[in-house]
PDB file of N, CA and C in Angstrom:
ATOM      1  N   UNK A   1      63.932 122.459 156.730  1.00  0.00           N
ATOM      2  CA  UNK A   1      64.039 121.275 157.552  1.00  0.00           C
ATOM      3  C   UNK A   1      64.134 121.704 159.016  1.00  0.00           C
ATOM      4  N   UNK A   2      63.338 121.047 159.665  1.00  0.00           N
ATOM      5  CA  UNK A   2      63.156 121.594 161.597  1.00  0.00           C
ATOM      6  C   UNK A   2      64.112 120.930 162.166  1.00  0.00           C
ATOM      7  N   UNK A   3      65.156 120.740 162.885  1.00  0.00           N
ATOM      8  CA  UNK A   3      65.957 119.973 163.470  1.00  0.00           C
ATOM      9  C   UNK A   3      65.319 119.600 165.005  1.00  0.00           C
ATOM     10  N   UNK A   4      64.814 118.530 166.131  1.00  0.00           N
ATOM     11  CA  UNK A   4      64.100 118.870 167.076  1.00  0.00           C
ATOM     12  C   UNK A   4      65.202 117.739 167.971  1.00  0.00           C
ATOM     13  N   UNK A   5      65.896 118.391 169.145  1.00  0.00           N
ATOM     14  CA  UNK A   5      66.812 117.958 169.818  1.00  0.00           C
ATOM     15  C   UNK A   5      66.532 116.246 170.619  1.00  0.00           C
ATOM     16  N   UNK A   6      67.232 115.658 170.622  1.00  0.00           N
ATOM     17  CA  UNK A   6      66.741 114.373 171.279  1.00  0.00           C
ATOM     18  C   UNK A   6      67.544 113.808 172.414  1.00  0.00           C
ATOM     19  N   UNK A   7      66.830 112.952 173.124  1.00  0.00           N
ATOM     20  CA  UNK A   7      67.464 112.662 174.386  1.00  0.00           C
ATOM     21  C   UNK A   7      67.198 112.505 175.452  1.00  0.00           C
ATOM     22  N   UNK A   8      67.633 112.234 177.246  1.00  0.00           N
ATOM     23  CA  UNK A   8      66.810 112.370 177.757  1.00  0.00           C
ATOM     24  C   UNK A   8      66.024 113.895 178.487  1.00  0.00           C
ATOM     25  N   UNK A   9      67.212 115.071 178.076  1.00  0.00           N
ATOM     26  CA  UNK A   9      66.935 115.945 178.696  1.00  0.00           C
ATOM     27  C   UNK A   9      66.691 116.909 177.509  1.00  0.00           C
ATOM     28  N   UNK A  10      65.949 116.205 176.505  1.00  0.00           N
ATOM     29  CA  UNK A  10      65.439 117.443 174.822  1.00  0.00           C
ATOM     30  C   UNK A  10      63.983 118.169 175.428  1.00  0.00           C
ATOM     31  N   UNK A  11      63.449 117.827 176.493  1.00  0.00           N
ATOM     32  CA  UNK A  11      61.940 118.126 176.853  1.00  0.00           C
ATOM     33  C   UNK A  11      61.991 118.623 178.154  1.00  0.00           C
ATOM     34  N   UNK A  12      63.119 118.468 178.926  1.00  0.00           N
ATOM     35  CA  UNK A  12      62.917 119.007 180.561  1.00  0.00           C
ATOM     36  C   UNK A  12      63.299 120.721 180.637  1.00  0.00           C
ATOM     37  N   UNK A  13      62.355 121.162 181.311  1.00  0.00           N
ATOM     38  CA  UNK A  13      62.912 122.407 181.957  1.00  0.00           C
ATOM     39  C   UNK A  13      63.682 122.283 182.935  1.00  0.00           C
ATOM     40  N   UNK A  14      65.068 123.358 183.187  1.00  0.00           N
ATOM     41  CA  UNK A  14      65.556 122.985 184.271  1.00  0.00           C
ATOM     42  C   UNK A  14      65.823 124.652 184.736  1.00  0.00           C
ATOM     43  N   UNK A  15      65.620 124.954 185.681  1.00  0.00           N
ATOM     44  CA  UNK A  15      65.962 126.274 186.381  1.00  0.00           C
ATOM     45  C   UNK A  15      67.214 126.589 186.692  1.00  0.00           C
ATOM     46  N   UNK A  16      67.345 127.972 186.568  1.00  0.00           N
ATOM     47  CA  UNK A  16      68.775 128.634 186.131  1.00  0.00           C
ATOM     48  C   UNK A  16      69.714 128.365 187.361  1.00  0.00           C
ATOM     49  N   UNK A  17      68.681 128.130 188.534  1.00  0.00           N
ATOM     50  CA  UNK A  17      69.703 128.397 189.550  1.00  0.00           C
ATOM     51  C   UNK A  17      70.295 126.796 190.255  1.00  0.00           C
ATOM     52  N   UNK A  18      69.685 126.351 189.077  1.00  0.00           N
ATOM     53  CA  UNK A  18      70.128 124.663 189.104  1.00  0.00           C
ATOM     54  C   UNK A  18      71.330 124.667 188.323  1.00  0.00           C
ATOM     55  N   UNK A  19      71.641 124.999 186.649  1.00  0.00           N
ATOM     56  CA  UNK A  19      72.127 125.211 186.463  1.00  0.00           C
ATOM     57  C   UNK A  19      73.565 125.578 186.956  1.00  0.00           C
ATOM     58  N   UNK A  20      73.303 126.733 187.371  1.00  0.00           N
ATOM     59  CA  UNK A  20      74.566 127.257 188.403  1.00  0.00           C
ATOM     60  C   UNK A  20      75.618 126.890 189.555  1.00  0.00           C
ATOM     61  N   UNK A  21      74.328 126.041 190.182  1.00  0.00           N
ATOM     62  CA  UNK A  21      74.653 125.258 191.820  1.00  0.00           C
ATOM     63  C   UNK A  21      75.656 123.914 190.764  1.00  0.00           C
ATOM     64  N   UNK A  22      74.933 123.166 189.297  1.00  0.00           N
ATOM     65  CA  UNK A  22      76.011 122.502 188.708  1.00  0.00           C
ATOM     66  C   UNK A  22      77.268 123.054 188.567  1.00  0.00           C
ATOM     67  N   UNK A  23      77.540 124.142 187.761  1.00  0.00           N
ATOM     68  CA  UNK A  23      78.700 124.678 187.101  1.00  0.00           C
ATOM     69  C   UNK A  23      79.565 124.705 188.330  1.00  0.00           C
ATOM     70  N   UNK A  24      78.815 125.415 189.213  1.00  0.00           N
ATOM     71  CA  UNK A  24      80.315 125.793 190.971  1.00  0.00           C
ATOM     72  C   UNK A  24      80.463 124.697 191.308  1.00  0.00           C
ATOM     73  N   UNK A  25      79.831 123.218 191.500  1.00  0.00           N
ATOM     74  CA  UNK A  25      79.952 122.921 192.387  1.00  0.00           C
ATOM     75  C   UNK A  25      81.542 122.031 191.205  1.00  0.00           C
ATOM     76  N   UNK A  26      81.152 122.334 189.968  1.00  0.00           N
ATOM     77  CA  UNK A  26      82.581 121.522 189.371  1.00  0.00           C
ATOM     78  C   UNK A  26      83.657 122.348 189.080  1.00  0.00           C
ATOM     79  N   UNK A  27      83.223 123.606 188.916  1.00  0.00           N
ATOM     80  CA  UNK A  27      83.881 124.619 188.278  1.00  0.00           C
ATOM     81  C   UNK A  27      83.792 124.889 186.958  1.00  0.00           C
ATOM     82  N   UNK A  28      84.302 126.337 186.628  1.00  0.00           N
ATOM     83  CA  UNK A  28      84.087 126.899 184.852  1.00  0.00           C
ATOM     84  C   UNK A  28      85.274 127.782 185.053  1.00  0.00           C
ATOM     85  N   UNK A  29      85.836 127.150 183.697  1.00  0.00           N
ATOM     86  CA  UNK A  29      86.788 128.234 183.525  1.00  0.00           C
ATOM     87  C   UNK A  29      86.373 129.006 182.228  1.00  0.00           C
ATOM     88  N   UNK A  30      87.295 129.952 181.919  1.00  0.00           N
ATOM     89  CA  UNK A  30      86.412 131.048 180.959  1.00  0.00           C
ATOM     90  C   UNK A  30      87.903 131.870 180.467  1.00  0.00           C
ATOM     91  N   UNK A  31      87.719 131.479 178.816  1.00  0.00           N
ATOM     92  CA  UNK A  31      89.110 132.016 178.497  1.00  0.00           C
ATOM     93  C   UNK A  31      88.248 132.916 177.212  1.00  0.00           C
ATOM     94  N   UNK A  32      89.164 133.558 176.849  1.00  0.00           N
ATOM     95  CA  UNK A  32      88.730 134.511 176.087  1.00  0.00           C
ATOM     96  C   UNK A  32      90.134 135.795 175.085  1.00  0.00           C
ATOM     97  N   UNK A  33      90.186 135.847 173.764  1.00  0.00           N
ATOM     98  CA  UNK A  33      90.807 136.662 173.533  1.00  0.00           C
ATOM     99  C   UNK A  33      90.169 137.828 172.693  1.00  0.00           C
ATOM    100  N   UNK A  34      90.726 139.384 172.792  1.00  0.00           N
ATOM    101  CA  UNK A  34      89.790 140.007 172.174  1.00  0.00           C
ATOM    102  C   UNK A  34      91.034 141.239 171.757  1.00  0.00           C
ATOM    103  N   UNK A  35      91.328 141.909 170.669  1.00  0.00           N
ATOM    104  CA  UNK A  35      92.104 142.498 169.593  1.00  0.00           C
ATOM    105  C   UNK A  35      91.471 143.385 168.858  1.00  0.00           C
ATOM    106  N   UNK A  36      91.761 144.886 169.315  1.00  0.00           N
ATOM    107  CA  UNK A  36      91.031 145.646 168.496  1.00  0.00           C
ATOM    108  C   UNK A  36      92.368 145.894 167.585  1.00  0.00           C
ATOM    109  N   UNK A  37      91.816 146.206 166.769  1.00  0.00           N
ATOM    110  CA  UNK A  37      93.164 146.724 165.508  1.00  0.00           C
ATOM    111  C   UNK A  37      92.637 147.597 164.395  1.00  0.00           C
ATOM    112  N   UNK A  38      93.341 148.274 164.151  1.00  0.00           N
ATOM    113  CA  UNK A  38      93.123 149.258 162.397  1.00  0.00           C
ATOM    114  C   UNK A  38      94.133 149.235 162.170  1.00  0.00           C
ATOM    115  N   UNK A  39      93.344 149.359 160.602  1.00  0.00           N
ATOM    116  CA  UNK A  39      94.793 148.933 159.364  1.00  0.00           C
ATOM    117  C   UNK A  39      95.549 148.156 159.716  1.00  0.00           C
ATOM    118  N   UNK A  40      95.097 146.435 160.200  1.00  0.00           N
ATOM    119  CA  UNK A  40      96.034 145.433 160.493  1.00  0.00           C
ATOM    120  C   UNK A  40      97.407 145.994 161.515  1.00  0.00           C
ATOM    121  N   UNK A  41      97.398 147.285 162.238  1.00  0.00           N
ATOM    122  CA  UNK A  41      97.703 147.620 163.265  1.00  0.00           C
ATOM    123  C   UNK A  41      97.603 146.882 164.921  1.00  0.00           C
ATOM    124  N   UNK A  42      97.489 146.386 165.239  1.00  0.00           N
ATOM    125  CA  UNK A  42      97.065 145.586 166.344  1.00  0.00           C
ATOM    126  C   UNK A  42      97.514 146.722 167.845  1.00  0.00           C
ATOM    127  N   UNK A  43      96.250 147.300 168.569  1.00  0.00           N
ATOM    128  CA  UNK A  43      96.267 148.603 169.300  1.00  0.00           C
ATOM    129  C   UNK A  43      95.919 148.173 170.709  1.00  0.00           C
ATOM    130  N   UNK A  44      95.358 147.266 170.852  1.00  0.00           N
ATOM    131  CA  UNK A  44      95.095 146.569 172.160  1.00  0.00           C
ATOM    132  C   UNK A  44      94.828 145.463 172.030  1.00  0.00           C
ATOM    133  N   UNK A  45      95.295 144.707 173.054  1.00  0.00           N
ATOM    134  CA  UNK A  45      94.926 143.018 173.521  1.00  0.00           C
ATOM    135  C   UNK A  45      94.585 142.880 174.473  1.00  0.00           C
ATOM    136  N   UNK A  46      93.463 142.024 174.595  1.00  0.00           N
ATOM    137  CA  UNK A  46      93.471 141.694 176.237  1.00  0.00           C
ATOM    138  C   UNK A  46      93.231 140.211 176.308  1.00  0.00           C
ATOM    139  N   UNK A  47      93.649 139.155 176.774  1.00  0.00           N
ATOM    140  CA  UNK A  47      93.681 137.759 176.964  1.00  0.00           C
ATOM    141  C   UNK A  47      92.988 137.532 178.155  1.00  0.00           C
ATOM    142  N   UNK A  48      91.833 136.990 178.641  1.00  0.00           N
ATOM    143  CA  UNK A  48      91.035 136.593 179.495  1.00  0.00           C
ATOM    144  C   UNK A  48      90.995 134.934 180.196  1.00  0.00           C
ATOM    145  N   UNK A  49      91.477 134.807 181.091  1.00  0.00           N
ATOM    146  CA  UNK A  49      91.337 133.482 181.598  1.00  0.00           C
ATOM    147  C   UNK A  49      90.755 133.642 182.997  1.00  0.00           C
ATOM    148  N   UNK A  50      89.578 132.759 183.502  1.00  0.00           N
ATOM    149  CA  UNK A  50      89.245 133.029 184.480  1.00  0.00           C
ATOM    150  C   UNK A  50      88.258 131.507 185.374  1.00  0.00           C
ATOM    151  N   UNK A  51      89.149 131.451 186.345  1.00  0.00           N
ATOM    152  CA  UNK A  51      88.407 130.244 186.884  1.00  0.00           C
ATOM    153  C   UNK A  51      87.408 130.364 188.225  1.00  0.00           C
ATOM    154  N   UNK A  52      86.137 130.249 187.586  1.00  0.00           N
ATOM    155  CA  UNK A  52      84.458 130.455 189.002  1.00  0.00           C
ATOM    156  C   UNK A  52      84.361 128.980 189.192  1.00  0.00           C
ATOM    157  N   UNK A  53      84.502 129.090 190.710  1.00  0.00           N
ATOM    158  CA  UNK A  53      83.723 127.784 191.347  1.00  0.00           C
ATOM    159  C   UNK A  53      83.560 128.146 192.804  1.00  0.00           C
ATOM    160  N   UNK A  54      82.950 127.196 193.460  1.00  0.00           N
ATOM    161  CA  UNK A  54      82.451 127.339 195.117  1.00  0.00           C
ATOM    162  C   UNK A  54      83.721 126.977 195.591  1.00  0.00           C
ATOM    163  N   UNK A  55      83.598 127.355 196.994  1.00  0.00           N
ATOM    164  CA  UNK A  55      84.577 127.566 197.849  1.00  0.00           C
ATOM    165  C   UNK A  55      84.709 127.118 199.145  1.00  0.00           C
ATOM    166  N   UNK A  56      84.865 126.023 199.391  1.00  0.00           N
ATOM    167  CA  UNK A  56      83.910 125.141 201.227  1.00  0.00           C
ATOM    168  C   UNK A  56      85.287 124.877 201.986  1.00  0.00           C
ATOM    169  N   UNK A  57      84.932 123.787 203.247  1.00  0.00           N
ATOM    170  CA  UNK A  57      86.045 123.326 203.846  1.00  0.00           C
ATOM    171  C   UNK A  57      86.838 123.029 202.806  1.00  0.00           C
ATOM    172  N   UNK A  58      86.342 121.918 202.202  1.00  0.00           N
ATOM    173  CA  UNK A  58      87.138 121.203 201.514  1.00  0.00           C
ATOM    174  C   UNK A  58      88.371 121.688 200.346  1.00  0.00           C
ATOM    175  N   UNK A  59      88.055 122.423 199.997  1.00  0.00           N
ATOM    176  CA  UNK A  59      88.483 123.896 198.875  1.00  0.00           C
ATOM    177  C   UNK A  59      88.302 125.255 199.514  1.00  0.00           C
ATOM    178  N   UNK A  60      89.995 125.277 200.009  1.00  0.00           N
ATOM    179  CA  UNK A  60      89.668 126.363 200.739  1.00  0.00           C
ATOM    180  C   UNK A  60      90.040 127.649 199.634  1.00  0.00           C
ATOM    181  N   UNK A  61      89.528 128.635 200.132  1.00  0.00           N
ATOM    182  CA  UNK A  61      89.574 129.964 199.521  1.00  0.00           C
ATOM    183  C   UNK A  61      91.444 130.185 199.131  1.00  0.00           C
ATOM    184  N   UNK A  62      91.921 130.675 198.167  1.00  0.00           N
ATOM    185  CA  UNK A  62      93.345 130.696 197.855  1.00  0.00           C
ATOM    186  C   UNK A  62      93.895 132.289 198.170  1.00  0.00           C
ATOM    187  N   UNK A  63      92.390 133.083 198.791  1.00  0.00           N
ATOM    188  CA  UNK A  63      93.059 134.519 199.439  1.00  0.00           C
ATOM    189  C   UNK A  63      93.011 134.476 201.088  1.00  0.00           C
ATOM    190  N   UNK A  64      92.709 133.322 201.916  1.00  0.00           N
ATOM    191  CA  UNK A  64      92.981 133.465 203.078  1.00  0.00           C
ATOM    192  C   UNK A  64      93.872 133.664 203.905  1.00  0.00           C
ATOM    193  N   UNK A  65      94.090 134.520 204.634  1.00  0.00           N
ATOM    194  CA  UNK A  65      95.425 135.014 205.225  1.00  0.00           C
ATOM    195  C   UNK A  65      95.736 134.198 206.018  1.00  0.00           C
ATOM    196  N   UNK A  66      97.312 133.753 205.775  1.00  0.00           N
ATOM    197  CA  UNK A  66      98.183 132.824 206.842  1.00  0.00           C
ATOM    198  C   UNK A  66      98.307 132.451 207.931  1.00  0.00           C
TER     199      UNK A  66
END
């Protein structure tokens, strides 16, 4: 059985760097956990949270010096 996506945007191409200019201009956050382990040992963790977006007047940068 073919499944074929529907909608108004199942047929448009849209370019990556369109894409992108969307995601910043709302923001993405990006979480992530990852656990290596043997023998149900648990040897490293690392927990990933991370928030990308643009940065203008309006939203100012949160490393600008005082």
């Amino acid at each position: 059985m073919t499944v074929t996506p529907e909608g108004p945007l199942a047929h448009q191409q849209i370019a990556l760097v369109d894409v992108l200019d969307r995601l910043l201009a709302g923001g993405v956050v990006i979480t992530g956990d990852l656990t290596l382990r043997i023998a149900d040992v648990d040897l490293v963790r690392i927990d990933l949270r991370a928030l990308i977006s643009s940065v203008n007047a309006n939203v100012p940068s949160p490393w600008e010096e005082l």
